[in-house]
N, C-alpha and C. Protein backbone atom coordinates (compact mmCIF):
# COMPACT_ATOMS: atom_id res chain seq x y z
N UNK A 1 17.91 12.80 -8.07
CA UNK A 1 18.45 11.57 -8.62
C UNK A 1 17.35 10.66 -9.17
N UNK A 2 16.05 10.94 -8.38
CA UNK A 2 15.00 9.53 -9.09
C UNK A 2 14.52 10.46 -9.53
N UNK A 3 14.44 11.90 -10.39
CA UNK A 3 13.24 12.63 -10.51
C UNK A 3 12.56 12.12 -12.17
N UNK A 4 13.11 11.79 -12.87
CA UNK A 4 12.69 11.23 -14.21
C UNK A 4 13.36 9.82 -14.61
N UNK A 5 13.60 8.68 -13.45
CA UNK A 5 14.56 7.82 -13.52
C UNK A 5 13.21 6.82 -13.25
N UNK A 6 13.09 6.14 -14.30
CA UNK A 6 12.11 4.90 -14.73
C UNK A 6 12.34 3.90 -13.73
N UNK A 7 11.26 3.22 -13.33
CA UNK A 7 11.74 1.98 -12.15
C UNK A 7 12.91 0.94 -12.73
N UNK A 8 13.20 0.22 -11.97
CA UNK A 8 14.14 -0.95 -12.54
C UNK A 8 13.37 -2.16 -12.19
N UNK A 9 13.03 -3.10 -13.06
CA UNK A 9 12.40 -4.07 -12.96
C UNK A 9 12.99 -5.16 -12.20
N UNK A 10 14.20 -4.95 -11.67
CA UNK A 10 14.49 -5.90 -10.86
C UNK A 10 14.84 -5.83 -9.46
N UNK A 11 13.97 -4.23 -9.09
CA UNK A 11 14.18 -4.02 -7.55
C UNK A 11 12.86 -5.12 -6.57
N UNK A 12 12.82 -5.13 -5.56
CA UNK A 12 11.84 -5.92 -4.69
C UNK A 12 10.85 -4.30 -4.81
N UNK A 13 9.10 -4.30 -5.23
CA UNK A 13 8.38 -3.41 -5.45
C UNK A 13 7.44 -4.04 -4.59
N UNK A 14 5.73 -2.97 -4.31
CA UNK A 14 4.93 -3.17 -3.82
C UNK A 14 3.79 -2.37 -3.85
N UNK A 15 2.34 -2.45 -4.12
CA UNK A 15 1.75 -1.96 -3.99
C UNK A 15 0.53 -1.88 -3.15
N UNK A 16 0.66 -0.23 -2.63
CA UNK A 16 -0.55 -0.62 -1.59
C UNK A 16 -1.77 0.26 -2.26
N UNK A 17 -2.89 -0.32 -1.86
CA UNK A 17 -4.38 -0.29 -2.20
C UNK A 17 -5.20 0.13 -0.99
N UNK A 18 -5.78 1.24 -0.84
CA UNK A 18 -6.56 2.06 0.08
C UNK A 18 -8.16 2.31 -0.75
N UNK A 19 -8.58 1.45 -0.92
CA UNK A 19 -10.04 1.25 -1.19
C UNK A 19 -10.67 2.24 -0.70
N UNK A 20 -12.16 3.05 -1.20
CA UNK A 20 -12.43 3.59 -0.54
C UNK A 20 -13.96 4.39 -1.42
N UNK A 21 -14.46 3.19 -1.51
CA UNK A 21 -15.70 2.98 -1.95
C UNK A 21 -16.38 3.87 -0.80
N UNK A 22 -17.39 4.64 -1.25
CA UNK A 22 -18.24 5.65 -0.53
C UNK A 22 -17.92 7.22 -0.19
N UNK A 23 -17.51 7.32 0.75
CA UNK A 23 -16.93 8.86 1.14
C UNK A 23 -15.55 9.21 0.67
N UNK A 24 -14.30 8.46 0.77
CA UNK A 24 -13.26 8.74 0.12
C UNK A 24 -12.92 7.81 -1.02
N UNK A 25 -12.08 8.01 -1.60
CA UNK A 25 -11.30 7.79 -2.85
C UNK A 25 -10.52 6.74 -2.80
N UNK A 26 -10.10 5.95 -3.97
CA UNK A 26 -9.39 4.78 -3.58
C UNK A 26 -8.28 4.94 -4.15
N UNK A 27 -6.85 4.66 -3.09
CA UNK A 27 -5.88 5.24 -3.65
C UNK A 27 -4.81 3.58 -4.01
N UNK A 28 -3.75 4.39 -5.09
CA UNK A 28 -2.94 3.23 -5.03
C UNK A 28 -1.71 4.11 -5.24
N UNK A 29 -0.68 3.20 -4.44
CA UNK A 29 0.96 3.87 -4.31
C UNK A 29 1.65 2.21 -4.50
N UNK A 30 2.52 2.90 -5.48
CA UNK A 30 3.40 1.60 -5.85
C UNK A 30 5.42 1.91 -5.55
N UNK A 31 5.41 1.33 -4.67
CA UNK A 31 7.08 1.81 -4.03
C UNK A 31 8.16 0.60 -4.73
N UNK A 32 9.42 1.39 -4.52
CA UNK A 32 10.49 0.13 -5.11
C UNK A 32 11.57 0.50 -4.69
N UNK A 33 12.29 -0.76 -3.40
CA UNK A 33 13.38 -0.69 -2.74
C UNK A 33 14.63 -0.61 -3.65
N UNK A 34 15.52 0.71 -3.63
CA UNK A 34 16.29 1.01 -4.59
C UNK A 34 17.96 0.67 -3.46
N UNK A 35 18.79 0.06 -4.33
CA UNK A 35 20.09 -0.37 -2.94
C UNK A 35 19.75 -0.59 -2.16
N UNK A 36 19.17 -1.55 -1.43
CA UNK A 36 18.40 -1.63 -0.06
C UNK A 36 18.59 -0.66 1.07
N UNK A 37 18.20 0.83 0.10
CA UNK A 37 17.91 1.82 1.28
C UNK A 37 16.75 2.67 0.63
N UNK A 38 17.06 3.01 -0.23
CA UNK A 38 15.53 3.81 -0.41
C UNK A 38 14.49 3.36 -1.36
N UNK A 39 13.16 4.08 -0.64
CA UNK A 39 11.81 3.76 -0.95
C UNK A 39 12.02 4.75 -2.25
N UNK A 40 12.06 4.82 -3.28
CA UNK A 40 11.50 5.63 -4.62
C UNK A 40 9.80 4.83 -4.69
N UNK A 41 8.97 6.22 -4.65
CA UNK A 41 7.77 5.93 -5.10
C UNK A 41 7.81 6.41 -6.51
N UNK A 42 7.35 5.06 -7.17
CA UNK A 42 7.10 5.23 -8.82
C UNK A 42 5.78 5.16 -9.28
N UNK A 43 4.80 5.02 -8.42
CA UNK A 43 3.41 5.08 -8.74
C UNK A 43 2.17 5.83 -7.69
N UNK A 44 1.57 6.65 -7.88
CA UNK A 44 0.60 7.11 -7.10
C UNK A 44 -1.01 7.52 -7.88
N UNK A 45 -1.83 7.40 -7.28
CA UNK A 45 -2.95 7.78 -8.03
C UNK A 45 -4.41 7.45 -7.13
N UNK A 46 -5.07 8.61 -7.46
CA UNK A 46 -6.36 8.24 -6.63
C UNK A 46 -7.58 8.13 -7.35
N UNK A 47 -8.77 7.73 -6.55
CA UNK A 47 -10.14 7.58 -7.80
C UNK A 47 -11.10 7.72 -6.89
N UNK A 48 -11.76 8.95 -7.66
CA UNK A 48 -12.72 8.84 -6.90
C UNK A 48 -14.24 8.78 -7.63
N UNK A 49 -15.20 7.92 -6.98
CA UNK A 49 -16.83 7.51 -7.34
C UNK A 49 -16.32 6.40 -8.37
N UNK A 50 -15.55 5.39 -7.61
CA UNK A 50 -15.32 4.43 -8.61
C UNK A 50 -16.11 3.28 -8.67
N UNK A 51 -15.95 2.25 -9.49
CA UNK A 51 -16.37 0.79 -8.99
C UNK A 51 -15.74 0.15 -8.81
N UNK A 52 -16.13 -0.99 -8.09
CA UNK A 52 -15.45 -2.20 -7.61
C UNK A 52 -14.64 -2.87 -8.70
N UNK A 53 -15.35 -3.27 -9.39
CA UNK A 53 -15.17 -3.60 -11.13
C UNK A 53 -13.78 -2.49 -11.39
N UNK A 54 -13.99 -1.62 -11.67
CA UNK A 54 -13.50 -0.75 -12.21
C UNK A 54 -11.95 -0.65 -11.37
N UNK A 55 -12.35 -0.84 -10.51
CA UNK A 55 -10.44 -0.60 -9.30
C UNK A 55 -10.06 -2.57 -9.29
N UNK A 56 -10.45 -2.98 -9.24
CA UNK A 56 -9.90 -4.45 -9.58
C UNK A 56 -9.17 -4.49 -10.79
N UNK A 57 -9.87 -3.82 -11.92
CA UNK A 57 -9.55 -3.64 -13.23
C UNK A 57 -8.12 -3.21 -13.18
N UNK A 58 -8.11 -2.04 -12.98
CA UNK A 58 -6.73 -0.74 -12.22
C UNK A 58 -5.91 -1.66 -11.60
N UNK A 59 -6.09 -2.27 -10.55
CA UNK A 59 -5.45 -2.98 -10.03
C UNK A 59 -4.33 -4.12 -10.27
N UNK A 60 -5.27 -4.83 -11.21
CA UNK A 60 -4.84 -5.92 -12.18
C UNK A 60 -4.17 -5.65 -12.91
N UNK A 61 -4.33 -4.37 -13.58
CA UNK A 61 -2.91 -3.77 -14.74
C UNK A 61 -1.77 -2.96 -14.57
N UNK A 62 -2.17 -2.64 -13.03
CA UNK A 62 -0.74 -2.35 -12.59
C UNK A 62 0.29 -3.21 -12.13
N UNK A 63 -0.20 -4.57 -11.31
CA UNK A 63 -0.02 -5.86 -10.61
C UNK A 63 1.17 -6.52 -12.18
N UNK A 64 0.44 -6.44 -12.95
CA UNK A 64 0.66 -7.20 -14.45
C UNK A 64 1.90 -5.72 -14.97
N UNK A 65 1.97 -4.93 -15.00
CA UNK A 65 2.86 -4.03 -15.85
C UNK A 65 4.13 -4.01 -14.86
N UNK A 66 3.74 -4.19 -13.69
CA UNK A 66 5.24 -3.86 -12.60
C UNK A 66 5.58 -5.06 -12.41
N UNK A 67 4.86 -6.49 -12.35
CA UNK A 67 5.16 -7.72 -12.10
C UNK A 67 5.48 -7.62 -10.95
N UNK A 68 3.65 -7.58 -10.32
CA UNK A 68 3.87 -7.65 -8.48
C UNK A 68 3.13 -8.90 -8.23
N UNK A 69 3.20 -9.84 -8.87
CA UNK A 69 2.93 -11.08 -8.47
C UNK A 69 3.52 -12.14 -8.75
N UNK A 70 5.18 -11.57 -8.89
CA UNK A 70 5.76 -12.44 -8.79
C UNK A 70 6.54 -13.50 -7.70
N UNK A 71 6.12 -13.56 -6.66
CA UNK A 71 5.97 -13.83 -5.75
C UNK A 71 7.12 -13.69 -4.10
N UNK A 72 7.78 -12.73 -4.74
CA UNK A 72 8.74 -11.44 -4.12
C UNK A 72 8.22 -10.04 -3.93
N UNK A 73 7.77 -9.73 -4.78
CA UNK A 73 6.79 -8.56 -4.72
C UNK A 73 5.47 -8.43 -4.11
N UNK A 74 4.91 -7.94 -3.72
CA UNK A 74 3.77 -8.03 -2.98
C UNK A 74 2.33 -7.09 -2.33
N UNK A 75 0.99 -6.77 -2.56
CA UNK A 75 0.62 -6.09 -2.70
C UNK A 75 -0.29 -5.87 -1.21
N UNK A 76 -0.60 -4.72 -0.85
CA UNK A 76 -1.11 -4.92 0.63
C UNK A 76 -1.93 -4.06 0.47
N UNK A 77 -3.47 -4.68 0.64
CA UNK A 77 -4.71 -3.78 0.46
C UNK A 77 -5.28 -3.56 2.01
N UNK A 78 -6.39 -2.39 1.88
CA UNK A 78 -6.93 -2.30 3.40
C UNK A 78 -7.72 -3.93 3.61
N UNK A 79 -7.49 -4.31 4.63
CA UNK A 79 -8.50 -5.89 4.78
C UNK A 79 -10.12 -5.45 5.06
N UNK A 80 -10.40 -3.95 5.47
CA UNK A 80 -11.64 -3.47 5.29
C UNK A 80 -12.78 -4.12 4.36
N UNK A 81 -12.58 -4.35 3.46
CA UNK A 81 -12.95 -4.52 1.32
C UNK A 81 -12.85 -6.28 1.43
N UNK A 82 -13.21 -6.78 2.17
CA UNK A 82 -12.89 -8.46 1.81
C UNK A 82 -13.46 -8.79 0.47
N UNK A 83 -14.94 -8.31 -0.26
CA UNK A 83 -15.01 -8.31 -1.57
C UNK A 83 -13.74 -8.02 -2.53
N UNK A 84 -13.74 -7.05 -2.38
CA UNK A 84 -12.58 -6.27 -3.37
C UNK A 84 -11.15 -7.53 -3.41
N UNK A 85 -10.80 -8.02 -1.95
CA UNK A 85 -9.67 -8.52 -2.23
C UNK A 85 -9.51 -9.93 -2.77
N UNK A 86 -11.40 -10.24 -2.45
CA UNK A 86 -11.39 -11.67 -3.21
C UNK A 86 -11.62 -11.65 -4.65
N UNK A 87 -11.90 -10.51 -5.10
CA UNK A 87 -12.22 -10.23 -6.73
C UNK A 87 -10.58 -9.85 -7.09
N UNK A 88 -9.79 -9.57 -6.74
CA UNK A 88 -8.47 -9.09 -7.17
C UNK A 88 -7.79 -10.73 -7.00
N UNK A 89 -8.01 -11.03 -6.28
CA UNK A 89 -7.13 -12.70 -5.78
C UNK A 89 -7.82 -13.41 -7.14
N UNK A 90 -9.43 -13.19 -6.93
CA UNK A 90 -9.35 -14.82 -8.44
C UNK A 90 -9.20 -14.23 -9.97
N UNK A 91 -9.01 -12.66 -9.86
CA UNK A 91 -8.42 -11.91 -11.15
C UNK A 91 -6.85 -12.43 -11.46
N UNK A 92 -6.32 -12.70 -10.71
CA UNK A 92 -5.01 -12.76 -10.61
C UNK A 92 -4.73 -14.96 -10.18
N UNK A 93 -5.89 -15.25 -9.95
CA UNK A 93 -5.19 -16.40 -9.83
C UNK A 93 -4.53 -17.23 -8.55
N UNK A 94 -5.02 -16.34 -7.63
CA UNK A 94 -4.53 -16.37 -6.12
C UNK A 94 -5.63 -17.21 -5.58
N UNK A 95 -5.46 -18.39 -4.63
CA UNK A 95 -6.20 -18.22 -3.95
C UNK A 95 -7.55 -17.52 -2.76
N UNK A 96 -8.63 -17.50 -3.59
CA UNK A 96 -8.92 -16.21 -2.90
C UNK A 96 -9.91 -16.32 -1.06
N UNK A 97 -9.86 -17.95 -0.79
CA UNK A 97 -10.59 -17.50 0.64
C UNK A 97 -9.65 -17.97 1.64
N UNK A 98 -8.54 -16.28 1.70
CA UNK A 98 -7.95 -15.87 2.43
C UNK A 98 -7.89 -16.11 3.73
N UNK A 99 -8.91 -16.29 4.66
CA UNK A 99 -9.31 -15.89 5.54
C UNK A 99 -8.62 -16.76 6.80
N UNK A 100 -8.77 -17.80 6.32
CA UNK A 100 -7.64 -19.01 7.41
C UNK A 100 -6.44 -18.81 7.26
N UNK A 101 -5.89 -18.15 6.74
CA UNK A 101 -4.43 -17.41 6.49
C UNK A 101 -4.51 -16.64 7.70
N UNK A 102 -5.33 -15.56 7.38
CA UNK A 102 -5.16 -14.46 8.61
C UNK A 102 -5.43 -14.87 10.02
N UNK A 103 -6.27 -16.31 10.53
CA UNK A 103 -6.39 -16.81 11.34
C UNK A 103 -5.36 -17.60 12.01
N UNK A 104 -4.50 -18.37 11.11
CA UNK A 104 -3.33 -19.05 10.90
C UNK A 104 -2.27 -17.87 11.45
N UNK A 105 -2.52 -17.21 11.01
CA UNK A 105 -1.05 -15.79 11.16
C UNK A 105 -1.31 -15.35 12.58
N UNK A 106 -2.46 -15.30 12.82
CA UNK A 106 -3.08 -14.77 13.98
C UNK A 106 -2.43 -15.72 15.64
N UNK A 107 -3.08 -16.99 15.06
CA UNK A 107 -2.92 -18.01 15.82
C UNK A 107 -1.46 -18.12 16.65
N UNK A 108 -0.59 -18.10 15.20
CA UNK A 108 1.18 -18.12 15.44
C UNK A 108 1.69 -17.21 16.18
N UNK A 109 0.87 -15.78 15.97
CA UNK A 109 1.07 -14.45 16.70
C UNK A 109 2.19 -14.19 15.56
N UNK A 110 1.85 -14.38 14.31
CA UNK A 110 2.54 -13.94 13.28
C UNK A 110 1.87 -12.92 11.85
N UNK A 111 1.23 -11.85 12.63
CA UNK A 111 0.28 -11.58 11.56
C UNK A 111 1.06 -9.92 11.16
N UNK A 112 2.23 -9.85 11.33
CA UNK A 112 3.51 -9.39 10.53
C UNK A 112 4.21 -10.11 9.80
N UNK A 113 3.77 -11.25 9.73
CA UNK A 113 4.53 -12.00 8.41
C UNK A 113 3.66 -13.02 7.42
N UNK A 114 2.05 -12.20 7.33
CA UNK A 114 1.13 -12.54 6.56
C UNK A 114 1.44 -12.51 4.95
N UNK A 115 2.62 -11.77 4.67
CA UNK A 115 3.23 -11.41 3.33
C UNK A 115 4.29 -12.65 2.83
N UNK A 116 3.93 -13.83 3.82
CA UNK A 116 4.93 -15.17 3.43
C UNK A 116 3.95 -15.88 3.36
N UNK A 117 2.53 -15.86 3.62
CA UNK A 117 1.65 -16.88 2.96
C UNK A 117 0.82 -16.74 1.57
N UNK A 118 1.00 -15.36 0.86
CA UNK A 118 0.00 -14.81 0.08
C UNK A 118 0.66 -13.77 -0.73
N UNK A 119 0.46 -13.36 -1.99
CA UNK A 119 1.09 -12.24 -2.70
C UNK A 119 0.06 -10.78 -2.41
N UNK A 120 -1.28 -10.85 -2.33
CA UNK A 120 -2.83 -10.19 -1.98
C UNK A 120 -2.55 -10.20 -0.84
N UNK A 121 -2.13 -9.13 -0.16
CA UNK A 121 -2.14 -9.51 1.66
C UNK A 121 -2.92 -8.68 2.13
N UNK A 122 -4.34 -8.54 2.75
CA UNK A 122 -5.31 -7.96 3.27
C UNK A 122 -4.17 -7.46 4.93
N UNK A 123 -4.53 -5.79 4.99
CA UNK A 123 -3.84 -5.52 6.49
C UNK A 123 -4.89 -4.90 6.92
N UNK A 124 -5.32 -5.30 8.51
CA UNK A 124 -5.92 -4.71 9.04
C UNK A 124 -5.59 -3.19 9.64
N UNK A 125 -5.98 -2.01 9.43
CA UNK A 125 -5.79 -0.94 9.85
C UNK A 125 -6.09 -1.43 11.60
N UNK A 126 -7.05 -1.23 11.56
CA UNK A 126 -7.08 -1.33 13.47
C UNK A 126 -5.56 -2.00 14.21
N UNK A 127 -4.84 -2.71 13.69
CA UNK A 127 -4.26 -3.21 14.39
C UNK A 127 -3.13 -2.70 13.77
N UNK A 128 -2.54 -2.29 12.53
CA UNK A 128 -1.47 -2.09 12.16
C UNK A 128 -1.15 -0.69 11.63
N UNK A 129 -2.39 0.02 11.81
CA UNK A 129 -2.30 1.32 11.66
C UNK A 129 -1.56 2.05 12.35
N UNK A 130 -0.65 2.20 13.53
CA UNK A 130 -0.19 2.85 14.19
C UNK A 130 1.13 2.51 13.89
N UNK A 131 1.44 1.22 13.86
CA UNK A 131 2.56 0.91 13.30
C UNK A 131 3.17 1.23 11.86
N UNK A 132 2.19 1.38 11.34
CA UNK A 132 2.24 1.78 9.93
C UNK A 132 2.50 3.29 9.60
N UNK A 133 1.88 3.82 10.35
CA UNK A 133 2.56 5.32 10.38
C UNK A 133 4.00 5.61 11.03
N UNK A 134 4.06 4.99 11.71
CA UNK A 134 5.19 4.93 12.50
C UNK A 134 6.06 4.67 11.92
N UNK A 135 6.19 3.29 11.07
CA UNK A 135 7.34 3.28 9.86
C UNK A 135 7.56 4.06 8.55
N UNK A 136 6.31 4.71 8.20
CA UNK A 136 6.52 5.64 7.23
C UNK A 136 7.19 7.25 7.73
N UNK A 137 7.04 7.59 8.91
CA UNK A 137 7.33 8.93 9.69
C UNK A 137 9.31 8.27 9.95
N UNK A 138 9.58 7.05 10.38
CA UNK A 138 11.01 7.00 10.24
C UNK A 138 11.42 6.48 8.84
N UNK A 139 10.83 6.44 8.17
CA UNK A 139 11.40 6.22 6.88
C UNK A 139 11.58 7.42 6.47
N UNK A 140 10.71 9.05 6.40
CA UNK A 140 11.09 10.27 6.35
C UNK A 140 11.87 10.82 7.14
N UNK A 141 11.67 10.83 8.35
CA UNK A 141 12.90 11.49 9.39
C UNK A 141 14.47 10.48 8.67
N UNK A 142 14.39 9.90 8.32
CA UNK A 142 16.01 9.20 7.75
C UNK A 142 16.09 9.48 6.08
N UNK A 143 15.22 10.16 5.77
CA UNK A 143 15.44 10.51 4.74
C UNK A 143 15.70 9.34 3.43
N UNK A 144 14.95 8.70 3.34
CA UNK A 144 14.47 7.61 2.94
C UNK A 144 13.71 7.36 2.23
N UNK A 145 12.83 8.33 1.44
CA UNK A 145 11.99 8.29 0.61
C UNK A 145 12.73 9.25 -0.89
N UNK A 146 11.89 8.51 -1.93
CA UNK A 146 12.34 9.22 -3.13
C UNK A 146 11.51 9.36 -3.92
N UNK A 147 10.81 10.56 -3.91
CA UNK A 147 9.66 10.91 -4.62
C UNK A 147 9.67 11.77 -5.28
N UNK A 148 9.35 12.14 -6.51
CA UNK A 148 9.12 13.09 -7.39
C UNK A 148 7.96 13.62 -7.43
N UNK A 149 8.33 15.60 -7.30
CA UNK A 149 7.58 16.28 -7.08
C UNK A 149 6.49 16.71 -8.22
N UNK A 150 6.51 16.38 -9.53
CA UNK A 150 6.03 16.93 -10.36
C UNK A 150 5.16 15.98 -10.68
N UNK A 151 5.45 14.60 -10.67
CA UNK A 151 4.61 13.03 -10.88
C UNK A 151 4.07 12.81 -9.62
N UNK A 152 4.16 13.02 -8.38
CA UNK A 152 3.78 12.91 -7.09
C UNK A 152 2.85 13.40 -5.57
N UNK A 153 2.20 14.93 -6.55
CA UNK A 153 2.30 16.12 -5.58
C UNK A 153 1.02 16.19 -4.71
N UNK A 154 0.07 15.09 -4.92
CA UNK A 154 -1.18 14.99 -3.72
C UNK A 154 -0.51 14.21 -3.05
N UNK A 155 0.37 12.71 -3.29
CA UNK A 155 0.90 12.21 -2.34
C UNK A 155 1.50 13.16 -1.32
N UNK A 156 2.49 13.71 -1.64
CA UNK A 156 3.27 14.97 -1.38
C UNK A 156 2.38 15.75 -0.47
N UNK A 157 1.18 15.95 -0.88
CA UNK A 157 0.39 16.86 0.31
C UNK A 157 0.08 16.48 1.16
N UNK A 158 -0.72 14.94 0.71
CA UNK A 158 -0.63 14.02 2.05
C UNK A 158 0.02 14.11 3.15
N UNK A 159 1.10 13.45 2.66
CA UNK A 159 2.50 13.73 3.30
C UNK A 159 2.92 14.93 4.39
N UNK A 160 2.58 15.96 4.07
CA UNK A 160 3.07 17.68 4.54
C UNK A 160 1.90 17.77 5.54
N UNK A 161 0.33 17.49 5.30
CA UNK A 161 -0.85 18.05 6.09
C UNK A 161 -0.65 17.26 7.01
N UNK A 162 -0.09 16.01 7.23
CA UNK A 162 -0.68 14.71 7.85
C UNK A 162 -0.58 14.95 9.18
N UNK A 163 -1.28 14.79 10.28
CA UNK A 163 -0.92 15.30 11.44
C UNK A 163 -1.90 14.44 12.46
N UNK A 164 -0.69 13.90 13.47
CA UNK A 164 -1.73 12.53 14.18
C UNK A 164 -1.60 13.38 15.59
N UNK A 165 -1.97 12.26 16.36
CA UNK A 165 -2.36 12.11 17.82
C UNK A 165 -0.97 11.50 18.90
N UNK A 166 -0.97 11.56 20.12
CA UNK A 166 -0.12 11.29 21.26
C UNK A 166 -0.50 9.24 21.17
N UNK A 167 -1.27 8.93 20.29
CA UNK A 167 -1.36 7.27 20.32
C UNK A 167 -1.10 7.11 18.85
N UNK A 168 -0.54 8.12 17.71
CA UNK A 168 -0.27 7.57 16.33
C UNK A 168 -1.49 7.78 15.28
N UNK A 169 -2.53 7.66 16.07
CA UNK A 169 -3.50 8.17 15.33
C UNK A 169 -3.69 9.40 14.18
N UNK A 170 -4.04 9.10 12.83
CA UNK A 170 -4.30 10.43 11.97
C UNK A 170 -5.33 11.35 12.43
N UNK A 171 -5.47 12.04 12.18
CA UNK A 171 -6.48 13.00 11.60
C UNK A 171 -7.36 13.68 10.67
N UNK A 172 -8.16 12.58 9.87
CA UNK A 172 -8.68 12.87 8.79
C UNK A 172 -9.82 13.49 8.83
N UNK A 173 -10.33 14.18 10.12
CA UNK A 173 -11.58 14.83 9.97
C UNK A 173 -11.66 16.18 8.42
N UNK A 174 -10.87 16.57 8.38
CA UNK A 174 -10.67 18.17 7.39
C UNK A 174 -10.26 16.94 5.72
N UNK A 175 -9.39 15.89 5.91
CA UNK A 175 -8.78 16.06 4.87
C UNK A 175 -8.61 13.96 4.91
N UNK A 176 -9.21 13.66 3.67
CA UNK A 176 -8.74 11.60 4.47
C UNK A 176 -7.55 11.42 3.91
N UNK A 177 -6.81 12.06 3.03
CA UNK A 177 -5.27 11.44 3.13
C UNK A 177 -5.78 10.15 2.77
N UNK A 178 -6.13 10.15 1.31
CA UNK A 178 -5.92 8.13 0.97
C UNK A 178 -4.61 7.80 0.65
N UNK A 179 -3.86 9.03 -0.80
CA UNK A 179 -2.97 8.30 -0.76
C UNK A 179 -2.06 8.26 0.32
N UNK A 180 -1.93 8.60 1.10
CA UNK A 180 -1.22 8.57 2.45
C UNK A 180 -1.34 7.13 2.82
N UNK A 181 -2.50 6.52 3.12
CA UNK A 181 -3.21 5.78 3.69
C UNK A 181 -1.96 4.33 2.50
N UNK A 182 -2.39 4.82 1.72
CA UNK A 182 -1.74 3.66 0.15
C UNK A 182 -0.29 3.72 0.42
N UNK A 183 0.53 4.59 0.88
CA UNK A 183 1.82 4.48 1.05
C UNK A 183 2.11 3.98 2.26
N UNK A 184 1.15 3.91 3.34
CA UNK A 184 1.19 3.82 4.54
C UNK A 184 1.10 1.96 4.61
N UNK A 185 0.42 1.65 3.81
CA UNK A 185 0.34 -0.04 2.90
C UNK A 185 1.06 -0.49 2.30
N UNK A 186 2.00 0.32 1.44
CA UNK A 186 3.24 -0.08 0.55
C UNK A 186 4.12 -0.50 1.39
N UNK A 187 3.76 0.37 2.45
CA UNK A 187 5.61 0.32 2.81
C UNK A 187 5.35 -0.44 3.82
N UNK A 188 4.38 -1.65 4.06
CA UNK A 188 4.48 -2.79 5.04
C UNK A 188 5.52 -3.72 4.59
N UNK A 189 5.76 -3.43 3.16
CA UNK A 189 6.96 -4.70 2.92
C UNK A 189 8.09 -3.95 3.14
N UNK A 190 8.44 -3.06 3.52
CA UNK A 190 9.54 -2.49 4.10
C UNK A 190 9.92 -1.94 5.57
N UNK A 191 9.86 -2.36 6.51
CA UNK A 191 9.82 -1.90 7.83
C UNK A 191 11.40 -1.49 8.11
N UNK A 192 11.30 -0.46 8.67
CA UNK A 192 12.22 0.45 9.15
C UNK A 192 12.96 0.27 10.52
C-alpha cells in the first residue's frame, strides 16, 4: 500500500539524525504518522566520512523540503554532537543554547516531553536508549511500520540483524546499525 505512495504533506512527520562523525556513519530516517496508526518511513539515508558542514547542510534541506519545522513536526538528533545541534538550530533559526531546556525538562522530571519546548530536540541515548528500542520492537511486533523494500533496504537490514541484550541493549560490535539508531530517534515522536 505505501510502496510507491509519496508522503502527504499534511501527516504529523519527523526526523531522526544519528550523527556519527568518526567510526560510523551519520544516518537520517524521516517517518510520517499515516491515520494515526502507521509509521510509513519515507526517508532513509546514510553518510559516511562526512562533515559537519556538510550533514547540517543535508539536514537543513530535508527539514525545509518535508516542512519539519513547522512546529508540529519535529526532529530528534543524538544529544552526543552538541556542536552539530547548535549549527543545525542557528541554520534553521532556532534558538540554539539549548541546554537549560534539557535542564528545565530534567528538573520537572519531564525530559519525555523535551519535544514541547524545541523543534531540534537533542535525546540522550544513555538514558533513552532502551526505551527507544523498546518502542520501535512494539511498533514492529504490531505491525506498524510501512516501509518500502526497494527505497529502504539497509534500513531494512538494520532492522533484521539487530539483536540486543536481557537490559535492551544493542549489539553493535560486528555491525553499528546507524540507520537503526535514526529510526530509533524518529520514532520518539511516536511512542507506542
Amino acid at each position: 500500500m505505501y510502496k510507491t505512495k509519496d508522503y502527504n504533506p499534511f501527516t504529523q512527520k519527523a526526523l531522526g539524525i544519528d550523527e556519527g562523525f568518526g567510526s560510523s556513519k551519520t544516518a537520517f530516517t524521516i517517518i510520517e504518522f499515516v491515520d494515526n496508526s502507521i509509521v510509513h518511513v519515507i526517508y532513509s539515508k546514510q553518510f559516511e566520512n562526512s562533515s559537519t558542514e556538510q550533514m547540517v547542510e543535508h539536514a537543513y534541506k530535508l527539514i525545509k523540503k518535508y516542512n519539519l519545522n513547522n512546529g508540529s513536526n519535529k526532529v530528534f538528533i543524538d544529544g552526543s554532537q552538541p556542536g552539530f545541534i547548535r549549527s543545525l538550530k542557528i541554520a534553521l533559526g532556532e534558538y540554539a543554547q539549548y541546554e537549560h531546556f534539557v535542564e528545565k525538562a530534567k528538573q520537572d522530571k519531564r525530559e519525555d516531553k523535551l519535544h514541547l519546548y524545541m523543534n531540534i530536540v537533542p535525546v540522550n541515548f544513555g538514558e533513552r536508549g532502551k526505551l527507544m528500542l523498546a518502542n520501535v520492537n512494539k511498533l514492529c511486533d504490531n505491525n506498524k511500520f510501512a516501509i518500502d523494500p526497494s527505497e529502504h533496504a539497509e534500513l531494512l537490514t538494520d532492522m533484521r540483524i539487530a539483536t540486543a541484550d536481557e537490559d535492551l541493549r544493542l549489539d553493535k560490535k560486528d555491525y553499528p546499525m546507524d540507520l537503526l539508531d535514526s529510526l530509533r530517534l524518529a520514532c520518539e515522536f511516536i511512542r507506542y
